[in-house]
PDB file of N, CA and C in Angstrom:
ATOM      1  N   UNK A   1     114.588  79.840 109.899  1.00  0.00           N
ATOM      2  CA  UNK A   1     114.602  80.939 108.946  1.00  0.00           C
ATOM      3  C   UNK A   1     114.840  82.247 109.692  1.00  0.00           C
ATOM      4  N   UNK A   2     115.800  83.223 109.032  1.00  0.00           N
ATOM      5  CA  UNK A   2     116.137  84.054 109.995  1.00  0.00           C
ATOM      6  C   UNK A   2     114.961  85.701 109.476  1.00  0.00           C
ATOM      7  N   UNK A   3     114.631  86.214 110.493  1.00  0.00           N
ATOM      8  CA  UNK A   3     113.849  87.381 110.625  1.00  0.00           C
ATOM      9  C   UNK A   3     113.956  88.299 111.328  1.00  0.00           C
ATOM     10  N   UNK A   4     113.741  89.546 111.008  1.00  0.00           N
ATOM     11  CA  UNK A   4     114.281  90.571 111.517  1.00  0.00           C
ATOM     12  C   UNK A   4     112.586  91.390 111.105  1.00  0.00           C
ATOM     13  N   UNK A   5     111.762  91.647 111.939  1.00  0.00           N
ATOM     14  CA  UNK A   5     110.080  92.219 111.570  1.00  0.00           C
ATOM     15  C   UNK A   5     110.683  93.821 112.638  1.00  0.00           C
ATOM     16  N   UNK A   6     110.532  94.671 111.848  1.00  0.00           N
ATOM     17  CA  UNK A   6     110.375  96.305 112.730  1.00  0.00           C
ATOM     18  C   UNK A   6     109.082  95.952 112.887  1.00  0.00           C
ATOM     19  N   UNK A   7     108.840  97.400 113.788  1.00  0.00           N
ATOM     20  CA  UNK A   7     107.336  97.884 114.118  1.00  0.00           C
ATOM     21  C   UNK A   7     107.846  99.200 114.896  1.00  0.00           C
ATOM     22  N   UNK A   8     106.432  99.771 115.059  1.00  0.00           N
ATOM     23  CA  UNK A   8     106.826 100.739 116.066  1.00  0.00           C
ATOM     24  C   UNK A   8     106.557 102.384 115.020  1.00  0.00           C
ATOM     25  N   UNK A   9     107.233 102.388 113.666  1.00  0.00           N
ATOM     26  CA  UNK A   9     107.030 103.793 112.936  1.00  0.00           C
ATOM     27  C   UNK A   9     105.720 103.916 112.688  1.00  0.00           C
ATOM     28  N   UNK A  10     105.129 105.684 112.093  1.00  0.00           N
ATOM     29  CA  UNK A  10     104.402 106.136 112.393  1.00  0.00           C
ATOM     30  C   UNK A  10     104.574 107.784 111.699  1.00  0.00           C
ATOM     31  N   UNK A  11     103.275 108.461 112.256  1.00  0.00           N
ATOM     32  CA  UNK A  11     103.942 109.821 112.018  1.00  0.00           C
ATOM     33  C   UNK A  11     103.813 110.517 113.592  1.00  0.00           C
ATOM     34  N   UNK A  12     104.395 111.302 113.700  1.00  0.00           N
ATOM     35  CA  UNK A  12     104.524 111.992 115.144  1.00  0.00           C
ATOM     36  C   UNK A  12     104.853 113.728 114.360  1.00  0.00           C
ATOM     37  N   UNK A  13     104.417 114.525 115.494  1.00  0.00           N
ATOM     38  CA  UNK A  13     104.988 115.770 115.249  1.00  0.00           C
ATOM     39  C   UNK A  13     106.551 116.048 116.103  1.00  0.00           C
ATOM     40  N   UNK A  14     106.662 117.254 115.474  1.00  0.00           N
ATOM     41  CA  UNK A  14     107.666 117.862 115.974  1.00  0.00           C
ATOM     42  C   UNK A  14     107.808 118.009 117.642  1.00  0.00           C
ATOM     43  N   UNK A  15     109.359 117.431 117.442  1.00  0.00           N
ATOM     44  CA  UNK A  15     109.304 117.105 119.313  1.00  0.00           C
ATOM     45  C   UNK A  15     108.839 115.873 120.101  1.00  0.00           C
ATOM     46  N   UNK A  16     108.084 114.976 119.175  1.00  0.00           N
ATOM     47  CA  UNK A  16     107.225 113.964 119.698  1.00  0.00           C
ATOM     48  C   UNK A  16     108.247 112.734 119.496  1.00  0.00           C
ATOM     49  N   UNK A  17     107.774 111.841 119.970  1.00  0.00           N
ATOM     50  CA  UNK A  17     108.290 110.534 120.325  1.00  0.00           C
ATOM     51  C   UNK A  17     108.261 109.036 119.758  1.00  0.00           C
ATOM     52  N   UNK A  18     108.625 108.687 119.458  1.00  0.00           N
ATOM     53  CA  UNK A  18     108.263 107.154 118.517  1.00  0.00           C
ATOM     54  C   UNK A  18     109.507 106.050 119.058  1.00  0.00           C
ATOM     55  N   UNK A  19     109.357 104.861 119.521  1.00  0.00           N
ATOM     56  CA  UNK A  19     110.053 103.436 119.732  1.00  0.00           C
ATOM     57  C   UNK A  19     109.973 102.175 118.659  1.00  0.00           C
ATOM     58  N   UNK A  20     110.920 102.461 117.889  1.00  0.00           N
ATOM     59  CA  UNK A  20     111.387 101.050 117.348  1.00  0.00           C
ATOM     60  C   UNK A  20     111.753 100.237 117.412  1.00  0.00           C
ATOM     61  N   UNK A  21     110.668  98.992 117.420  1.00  0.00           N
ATOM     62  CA  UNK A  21     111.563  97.207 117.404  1.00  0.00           C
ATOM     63  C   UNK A  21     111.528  96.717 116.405  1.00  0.00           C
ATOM     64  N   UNK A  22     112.700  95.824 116.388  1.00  0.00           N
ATOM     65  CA  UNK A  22     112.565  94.877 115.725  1.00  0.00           C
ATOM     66  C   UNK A  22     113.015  93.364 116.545  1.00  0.00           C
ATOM     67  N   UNK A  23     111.949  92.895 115.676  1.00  0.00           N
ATOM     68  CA  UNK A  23     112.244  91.353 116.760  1.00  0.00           C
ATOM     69  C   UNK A  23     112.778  90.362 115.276  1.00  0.00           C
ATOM     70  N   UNK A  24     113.858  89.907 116.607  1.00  0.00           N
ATOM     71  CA  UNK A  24     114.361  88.653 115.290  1.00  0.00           C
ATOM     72  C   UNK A  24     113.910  87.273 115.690  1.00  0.00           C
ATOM     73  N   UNK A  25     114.282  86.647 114.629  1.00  0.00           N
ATOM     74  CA  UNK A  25     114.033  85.316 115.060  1.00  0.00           C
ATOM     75  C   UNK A  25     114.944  84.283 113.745  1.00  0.00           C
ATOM     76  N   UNK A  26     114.902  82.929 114.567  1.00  0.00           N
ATOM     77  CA  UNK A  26     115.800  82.055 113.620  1.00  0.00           C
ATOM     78  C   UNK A  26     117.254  82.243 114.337  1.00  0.00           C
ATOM     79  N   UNK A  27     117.547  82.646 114.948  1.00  0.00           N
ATOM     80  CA  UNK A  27     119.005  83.308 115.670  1.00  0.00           C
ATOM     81  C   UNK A  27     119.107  83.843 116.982  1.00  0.00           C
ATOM     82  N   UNK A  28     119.999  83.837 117.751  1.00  0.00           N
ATOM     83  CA  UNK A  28     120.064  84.630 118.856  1.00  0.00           C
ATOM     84  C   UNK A  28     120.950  86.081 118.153  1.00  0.00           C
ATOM     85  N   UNK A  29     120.419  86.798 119.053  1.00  0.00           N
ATOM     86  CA  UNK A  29     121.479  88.149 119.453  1.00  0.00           C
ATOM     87  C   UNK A  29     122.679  88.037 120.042  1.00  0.00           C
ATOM     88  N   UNK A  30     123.398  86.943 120.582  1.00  0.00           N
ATOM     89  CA  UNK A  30     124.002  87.063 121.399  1.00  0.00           C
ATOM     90  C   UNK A  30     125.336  87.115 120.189  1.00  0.00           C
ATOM     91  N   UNK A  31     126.450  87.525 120.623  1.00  0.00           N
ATOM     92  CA  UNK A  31     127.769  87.843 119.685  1.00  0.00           C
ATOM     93  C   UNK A  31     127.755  89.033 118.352  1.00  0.00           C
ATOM     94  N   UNK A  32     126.247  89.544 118.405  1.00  0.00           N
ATOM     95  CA  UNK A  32     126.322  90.156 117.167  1.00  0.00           C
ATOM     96  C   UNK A  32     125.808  91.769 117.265  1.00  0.00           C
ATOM     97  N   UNK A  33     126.527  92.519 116.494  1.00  0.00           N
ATOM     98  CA  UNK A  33     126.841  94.108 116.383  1.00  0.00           C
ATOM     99  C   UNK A  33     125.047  94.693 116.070  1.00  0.00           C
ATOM    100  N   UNK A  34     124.174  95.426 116.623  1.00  0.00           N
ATOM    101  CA  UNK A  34     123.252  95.912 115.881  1.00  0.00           C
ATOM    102  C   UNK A  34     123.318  96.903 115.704  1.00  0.00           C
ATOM    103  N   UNK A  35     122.383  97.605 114.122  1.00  0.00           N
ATOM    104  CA  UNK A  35     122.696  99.013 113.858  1.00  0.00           C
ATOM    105  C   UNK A  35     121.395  98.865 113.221  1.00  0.00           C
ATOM    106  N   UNK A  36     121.138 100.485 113.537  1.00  0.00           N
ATOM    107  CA  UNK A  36     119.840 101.183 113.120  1.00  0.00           C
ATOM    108  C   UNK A  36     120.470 102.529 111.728  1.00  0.00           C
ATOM    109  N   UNK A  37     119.726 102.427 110.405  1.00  0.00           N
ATOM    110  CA  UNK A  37     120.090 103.114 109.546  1.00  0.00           C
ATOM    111  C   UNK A  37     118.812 103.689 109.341  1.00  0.00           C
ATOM    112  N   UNK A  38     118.943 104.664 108.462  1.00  0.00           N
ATOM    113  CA  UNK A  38     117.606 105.304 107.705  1.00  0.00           C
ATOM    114  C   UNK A  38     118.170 105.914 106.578  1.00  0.00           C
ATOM    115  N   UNK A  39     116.646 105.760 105.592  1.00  0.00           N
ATOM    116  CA  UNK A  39     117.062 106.449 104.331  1.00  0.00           C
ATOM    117  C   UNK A  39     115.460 107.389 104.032  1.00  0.00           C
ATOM    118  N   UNK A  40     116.470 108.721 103.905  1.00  0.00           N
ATOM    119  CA  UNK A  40     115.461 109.525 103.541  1.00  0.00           C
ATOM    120  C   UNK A  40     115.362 109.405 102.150  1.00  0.00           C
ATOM    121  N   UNK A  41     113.611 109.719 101.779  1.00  0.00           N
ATOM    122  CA  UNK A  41     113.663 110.024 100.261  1.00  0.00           C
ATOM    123  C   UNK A  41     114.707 110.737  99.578  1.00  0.00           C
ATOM    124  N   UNK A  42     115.010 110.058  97.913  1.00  0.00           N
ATOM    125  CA  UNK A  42     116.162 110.736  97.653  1.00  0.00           C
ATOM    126  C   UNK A  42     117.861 110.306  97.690  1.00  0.00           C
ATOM    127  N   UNK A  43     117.809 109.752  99.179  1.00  0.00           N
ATOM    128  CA  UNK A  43     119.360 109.881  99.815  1.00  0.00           C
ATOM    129  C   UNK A  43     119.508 108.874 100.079  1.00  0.00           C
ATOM    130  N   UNK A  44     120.655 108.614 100.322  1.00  0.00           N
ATOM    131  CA  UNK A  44     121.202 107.683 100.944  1.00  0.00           C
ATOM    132  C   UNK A  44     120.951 106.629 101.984  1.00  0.00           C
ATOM    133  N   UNK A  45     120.959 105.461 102.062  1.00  0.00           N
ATOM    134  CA  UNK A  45     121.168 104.630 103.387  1.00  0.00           C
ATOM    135  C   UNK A  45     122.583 105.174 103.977  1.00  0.00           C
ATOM    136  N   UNK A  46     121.643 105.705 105.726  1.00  0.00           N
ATOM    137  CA  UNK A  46     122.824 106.191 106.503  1.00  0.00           C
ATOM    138  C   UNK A  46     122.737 105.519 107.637  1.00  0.00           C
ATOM    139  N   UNK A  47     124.064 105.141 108.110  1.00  0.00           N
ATOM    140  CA  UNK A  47     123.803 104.519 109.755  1.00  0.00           C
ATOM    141  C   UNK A  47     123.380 105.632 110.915  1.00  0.00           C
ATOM    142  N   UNK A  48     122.527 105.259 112.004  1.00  0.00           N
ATOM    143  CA  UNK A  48     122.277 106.330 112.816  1.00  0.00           C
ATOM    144  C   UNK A  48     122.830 105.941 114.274  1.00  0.00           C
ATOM    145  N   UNK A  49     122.607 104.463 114.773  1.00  0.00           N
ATOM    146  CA  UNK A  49     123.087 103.755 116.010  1.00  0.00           C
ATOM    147  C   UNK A  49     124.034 103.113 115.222  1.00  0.00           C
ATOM    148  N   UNK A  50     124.792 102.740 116.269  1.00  0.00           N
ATOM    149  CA  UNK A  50     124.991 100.898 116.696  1.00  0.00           C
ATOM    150  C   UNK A  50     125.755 100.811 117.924  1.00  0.00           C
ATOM    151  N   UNK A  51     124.834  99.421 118.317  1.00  0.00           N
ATOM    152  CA  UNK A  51     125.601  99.192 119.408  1.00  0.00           C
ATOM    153  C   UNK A  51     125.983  97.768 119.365  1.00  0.00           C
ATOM    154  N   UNK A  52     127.394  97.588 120.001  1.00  0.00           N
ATOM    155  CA  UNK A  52     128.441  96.415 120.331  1.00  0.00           C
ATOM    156  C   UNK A  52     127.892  95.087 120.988  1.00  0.00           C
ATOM    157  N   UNK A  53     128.183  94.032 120.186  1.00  0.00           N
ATOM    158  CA  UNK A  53     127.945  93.233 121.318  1.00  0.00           C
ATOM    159  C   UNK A  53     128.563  93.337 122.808  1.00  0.00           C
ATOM    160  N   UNK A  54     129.602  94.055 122.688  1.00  0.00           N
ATOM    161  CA  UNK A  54     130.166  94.458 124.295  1.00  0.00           C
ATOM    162  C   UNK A  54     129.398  95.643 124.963  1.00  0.00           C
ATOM    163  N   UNK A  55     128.414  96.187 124.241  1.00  0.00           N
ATOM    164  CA  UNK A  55     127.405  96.945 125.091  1.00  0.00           C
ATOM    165  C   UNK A  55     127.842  98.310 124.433  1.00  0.00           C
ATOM    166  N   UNK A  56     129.036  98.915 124.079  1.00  0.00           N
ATOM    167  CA  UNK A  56     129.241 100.532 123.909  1.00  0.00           C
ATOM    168  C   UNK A  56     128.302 100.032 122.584  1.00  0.00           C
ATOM    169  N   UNK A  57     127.727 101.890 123.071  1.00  0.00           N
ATOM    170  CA  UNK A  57     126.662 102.585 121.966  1.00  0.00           C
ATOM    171  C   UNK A  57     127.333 103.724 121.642  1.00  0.00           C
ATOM    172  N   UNK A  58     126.933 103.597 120.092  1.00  0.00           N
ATOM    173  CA  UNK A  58     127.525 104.955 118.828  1.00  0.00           C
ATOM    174  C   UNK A  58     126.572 105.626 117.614  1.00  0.00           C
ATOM    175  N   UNK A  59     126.307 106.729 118.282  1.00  0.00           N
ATOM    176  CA  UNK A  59     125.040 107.567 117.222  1.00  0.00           C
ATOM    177  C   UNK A  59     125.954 108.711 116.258  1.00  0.00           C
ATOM    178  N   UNK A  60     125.160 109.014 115.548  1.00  0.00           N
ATOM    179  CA  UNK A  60     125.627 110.013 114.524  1.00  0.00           C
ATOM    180  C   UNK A  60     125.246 111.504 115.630  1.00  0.00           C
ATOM    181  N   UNK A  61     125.957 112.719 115.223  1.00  0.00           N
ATOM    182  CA  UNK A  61     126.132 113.353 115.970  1.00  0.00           C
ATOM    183  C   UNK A  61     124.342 114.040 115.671  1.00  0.00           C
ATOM    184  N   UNK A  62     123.590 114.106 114.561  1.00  0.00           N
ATOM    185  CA  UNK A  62     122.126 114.547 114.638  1.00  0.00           C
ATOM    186  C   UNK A  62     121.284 114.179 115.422  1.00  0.00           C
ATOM    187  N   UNK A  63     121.570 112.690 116.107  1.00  0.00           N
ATOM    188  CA  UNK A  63     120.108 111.884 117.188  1.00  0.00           C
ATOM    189  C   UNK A  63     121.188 112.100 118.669  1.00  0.00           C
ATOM    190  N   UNK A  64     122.004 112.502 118.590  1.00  0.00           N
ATOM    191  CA  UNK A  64     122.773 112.422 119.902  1.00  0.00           C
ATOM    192  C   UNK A  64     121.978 112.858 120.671  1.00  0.00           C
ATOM    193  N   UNK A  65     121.770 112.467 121.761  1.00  0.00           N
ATOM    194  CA  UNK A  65     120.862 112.764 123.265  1.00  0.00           C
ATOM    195  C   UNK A  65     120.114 112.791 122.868  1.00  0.00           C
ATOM    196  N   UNK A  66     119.241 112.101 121.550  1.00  0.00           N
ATOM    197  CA  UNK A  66     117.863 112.190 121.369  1.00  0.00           C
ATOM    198  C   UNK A  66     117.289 110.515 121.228  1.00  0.00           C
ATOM    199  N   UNK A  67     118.184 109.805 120.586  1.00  0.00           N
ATOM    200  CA  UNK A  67     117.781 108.433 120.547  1.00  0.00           C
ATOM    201  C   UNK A  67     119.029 107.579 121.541  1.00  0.00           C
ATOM    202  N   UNK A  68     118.330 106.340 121.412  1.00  0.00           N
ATOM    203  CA  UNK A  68     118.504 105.216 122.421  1.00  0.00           C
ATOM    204  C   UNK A  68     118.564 104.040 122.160  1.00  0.00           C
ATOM    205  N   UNK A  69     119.467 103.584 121.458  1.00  0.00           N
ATOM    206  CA  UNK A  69     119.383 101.837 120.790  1.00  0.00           C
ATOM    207  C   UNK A  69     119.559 101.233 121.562  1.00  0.00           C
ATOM    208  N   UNK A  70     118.979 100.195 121.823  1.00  0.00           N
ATOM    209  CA  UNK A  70     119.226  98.875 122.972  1.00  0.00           C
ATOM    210  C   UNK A  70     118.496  97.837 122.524  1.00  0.00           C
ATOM    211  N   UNK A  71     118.756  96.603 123.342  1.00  0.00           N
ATOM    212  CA  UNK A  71     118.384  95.103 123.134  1.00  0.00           C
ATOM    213  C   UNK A  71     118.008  94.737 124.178  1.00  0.00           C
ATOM    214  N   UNK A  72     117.421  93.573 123.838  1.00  0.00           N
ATOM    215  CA  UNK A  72     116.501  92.418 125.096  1.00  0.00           C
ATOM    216  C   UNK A  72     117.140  91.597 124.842  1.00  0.00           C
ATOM    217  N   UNK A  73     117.316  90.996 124.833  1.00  0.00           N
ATOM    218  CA  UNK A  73     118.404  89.526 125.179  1.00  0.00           C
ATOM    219  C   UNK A  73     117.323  88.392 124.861  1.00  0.00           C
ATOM    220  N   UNK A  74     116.479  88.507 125.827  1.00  0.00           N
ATOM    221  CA  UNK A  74     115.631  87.601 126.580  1.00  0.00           C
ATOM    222  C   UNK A  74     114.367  87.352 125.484  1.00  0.00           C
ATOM    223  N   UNK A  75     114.101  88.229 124.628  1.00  0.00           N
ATOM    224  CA  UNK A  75     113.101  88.445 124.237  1.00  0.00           C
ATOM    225  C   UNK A  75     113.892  88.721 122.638  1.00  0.00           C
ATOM    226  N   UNK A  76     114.824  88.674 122.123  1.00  0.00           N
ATOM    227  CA  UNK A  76     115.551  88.845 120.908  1.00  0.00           C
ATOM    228  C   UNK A  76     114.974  90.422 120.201  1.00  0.00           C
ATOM    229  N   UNK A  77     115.157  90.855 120.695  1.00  0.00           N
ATOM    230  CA  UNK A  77     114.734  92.238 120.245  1.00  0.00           C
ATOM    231  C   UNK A  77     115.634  93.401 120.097  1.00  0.00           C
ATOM    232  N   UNK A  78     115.607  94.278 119.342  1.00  0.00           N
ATOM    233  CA  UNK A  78     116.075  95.343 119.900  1.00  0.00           C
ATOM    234  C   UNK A  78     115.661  96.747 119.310  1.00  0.00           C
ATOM    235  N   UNK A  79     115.813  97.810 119.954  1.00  0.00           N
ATOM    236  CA  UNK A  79     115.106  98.760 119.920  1.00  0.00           C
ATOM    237  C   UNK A  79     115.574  99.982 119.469  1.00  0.00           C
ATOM    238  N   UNK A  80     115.021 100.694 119.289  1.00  0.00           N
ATOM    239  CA  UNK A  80     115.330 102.458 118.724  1.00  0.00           C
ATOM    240  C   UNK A  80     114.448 103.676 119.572  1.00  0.00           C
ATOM    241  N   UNK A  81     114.942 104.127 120.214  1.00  0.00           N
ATOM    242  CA  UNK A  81     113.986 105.176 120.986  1.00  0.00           C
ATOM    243  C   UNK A  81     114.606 106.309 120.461  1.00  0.00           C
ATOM    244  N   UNK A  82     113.311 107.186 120.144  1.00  0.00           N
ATOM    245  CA  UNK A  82     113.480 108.175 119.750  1.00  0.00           C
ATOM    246  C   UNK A  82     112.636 109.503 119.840  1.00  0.00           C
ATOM    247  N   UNK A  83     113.466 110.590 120.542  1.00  0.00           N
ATOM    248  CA  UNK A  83     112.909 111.299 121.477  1.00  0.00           C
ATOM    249  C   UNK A  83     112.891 112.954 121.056  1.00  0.00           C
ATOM    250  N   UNK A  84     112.293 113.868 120.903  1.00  0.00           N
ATOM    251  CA  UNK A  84     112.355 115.174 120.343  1.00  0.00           C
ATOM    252  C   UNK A  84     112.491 114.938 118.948  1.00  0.00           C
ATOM    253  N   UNK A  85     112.102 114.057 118.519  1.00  0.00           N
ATOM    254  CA  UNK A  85     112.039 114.144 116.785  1.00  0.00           C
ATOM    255  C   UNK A  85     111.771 115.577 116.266  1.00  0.00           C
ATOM    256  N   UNK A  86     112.362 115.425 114.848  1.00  0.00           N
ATOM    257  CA  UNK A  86     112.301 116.645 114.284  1.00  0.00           C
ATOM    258  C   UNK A  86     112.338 116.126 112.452  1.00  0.00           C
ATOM    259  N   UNK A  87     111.572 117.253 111.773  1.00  0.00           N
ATOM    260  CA  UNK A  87     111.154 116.679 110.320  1.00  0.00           C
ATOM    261  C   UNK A  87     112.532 116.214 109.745  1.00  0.00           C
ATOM    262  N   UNK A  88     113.412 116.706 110.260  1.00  0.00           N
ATOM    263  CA  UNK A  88     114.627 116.042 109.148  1.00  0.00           C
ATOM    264  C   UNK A  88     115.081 114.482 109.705  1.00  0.00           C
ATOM    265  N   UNK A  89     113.947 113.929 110.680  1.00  0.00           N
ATOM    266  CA  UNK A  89     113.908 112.598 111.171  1.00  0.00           C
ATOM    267  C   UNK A  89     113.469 111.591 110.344  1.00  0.00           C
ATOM    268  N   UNK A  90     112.745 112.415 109.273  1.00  0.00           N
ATOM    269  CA  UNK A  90     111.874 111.461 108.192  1.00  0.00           C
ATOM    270  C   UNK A  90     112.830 110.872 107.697  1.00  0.00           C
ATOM    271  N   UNK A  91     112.425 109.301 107.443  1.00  0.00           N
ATOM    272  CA  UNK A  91     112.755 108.631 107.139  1.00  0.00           C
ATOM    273  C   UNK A  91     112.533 107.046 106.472  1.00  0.00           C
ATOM    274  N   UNK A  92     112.249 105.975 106.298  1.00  0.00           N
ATOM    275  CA  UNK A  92     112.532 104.589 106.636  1.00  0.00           C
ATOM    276  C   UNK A  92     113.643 104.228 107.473  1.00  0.00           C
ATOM    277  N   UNK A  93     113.486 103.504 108.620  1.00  0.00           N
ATOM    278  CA  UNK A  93     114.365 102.831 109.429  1.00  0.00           C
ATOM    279  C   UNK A  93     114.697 101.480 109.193  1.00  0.00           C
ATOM    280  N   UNK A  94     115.895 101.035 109.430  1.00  0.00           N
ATOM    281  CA  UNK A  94     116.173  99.637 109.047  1.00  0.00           C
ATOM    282  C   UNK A  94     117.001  99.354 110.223  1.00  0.00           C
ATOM    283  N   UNK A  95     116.729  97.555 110.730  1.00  0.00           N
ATOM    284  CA  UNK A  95     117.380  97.725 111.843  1.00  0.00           C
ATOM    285  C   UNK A  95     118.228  96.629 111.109  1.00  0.00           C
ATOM    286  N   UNK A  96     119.504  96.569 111.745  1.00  0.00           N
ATOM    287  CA  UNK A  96     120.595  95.661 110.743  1.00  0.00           C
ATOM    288  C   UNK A  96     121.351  94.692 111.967  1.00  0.00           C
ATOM    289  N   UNK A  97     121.643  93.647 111.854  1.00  0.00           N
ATOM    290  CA  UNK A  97     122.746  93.003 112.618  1.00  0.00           C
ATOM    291  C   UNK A  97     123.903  91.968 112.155  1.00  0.00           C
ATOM    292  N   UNK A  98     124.789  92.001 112.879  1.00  0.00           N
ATOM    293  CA  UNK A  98     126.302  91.771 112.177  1.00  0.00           C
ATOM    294  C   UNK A  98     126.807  90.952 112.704  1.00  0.00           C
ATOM    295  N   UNK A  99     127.515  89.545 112.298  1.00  0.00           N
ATOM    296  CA  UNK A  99     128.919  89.196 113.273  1.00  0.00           C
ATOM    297  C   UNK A  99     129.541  88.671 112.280  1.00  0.00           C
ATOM    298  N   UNK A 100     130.363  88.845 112.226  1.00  0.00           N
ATOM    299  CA  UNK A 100     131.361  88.591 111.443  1.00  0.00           C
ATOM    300  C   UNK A 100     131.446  88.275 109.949  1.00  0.00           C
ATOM    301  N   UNK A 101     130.883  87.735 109.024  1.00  0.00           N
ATOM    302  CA  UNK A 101     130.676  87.528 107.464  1.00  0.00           C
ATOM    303  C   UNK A 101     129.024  87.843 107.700  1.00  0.00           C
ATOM    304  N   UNK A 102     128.341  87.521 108.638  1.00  0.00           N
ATOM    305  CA  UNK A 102     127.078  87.609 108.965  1.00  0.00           C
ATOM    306  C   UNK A 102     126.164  88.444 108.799  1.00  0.00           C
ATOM    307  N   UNK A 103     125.284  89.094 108.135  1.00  0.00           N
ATOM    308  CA  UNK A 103     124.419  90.437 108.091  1.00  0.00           C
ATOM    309  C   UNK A 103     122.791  90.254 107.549  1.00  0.00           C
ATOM    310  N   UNK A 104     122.090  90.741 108.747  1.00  0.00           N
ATOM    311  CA  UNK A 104     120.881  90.392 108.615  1.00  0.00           C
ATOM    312  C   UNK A 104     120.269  91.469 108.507  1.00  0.00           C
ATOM    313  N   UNK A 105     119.003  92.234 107.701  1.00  0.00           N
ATOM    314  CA  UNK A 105     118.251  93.497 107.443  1.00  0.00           C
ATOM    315  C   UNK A 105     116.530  93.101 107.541  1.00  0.00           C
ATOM    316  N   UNK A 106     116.486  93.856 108.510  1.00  0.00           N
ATOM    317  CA  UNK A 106     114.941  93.931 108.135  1.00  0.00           C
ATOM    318  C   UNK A 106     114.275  94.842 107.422  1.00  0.00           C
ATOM    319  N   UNK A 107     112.711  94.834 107.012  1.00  0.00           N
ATOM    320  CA  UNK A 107     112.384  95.438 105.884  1.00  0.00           C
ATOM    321  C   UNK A 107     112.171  96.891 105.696  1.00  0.00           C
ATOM    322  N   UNK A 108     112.282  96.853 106.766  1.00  0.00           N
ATOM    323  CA  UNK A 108     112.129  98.934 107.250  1.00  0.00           C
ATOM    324  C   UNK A 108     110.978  99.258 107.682  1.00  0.00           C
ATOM    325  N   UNK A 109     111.009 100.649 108.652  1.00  0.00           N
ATOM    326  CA  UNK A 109     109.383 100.527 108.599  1.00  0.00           C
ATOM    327  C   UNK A 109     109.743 102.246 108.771  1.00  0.00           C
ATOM    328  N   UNK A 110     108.228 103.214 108.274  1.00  0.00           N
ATOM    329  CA  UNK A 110     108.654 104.046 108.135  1.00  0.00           C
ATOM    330  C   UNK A 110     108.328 105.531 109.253  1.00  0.00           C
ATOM    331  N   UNK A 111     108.814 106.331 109.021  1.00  0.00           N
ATOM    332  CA  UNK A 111     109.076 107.391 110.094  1.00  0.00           C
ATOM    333  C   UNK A 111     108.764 108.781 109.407  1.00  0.00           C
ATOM    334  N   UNK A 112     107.450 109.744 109.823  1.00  0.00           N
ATOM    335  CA  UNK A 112     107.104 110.794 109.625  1.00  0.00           C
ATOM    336  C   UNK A 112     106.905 111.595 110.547  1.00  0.00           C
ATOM    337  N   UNK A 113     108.080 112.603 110.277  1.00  0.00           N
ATOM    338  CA  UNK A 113     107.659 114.082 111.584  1.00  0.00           C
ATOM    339  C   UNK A 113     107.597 114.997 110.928  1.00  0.00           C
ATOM    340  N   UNK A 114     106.254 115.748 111.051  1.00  0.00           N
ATOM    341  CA  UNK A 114     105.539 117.100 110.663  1.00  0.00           C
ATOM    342  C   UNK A 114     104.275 117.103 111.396  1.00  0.00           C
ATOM    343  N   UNK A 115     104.089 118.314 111.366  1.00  0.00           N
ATOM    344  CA  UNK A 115     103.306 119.124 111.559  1.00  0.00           C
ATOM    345  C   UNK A 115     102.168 119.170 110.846  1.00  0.00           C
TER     346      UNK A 115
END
């Protein structure tokens, strides 16, 4: 059975720091695209990462030099670091993965920065 469990959200203040996993299971990682989205109250599901199974990583230009998507291989995981948060960070996060007709979502977990 395939699974995709986040962890890791929280509330943090401004500037502060929070790491998102999600661990899968039922599947390997190996061949497949992951992407990290969020949806703020209100709005839209937006993509924020993703990175390639060939390794290049692609953020939206708001988390640039602030977050960090990566994977474990070893450990089927993969992650969201996220660094100088700021309130328009709020969110739910969803971590997503892809290969080809393939698409797996986990349930979100959620993300508060204020003060």
């Amino acid at each position: 059975q395939v699974q995709l469990v986040e962890s890791g959200g929280g509330s943090a203040q401004p500037g502060g720091s929070l790491r998102l996993s999600c661990a899968t299971s039922g599947f390997t990682l190996d061949g497949y695209d992951i992407y990290w989205f969020r949806q703020a109250p209100g709005k839209d599901r937006r993509l924020v990462a993703r990175l390639t199974s060939g390794g290049t990583t692609t953020y939206i230009d708001s988390v640039k030099d602030r977050f960090t998507i990566s994977r474990d291989g070893a450990k089927n995981t993969v992650y969201l670091q996220m660094n100088s948060l700021k309130p328009e960070d709020t969110a739910v996060y969803y971590c997503n993965v892809q290969k080809f007709y393939q698409t797996y979502w986990g349930q979100g977990t959620q993300v508060t920065v204020s003060s």
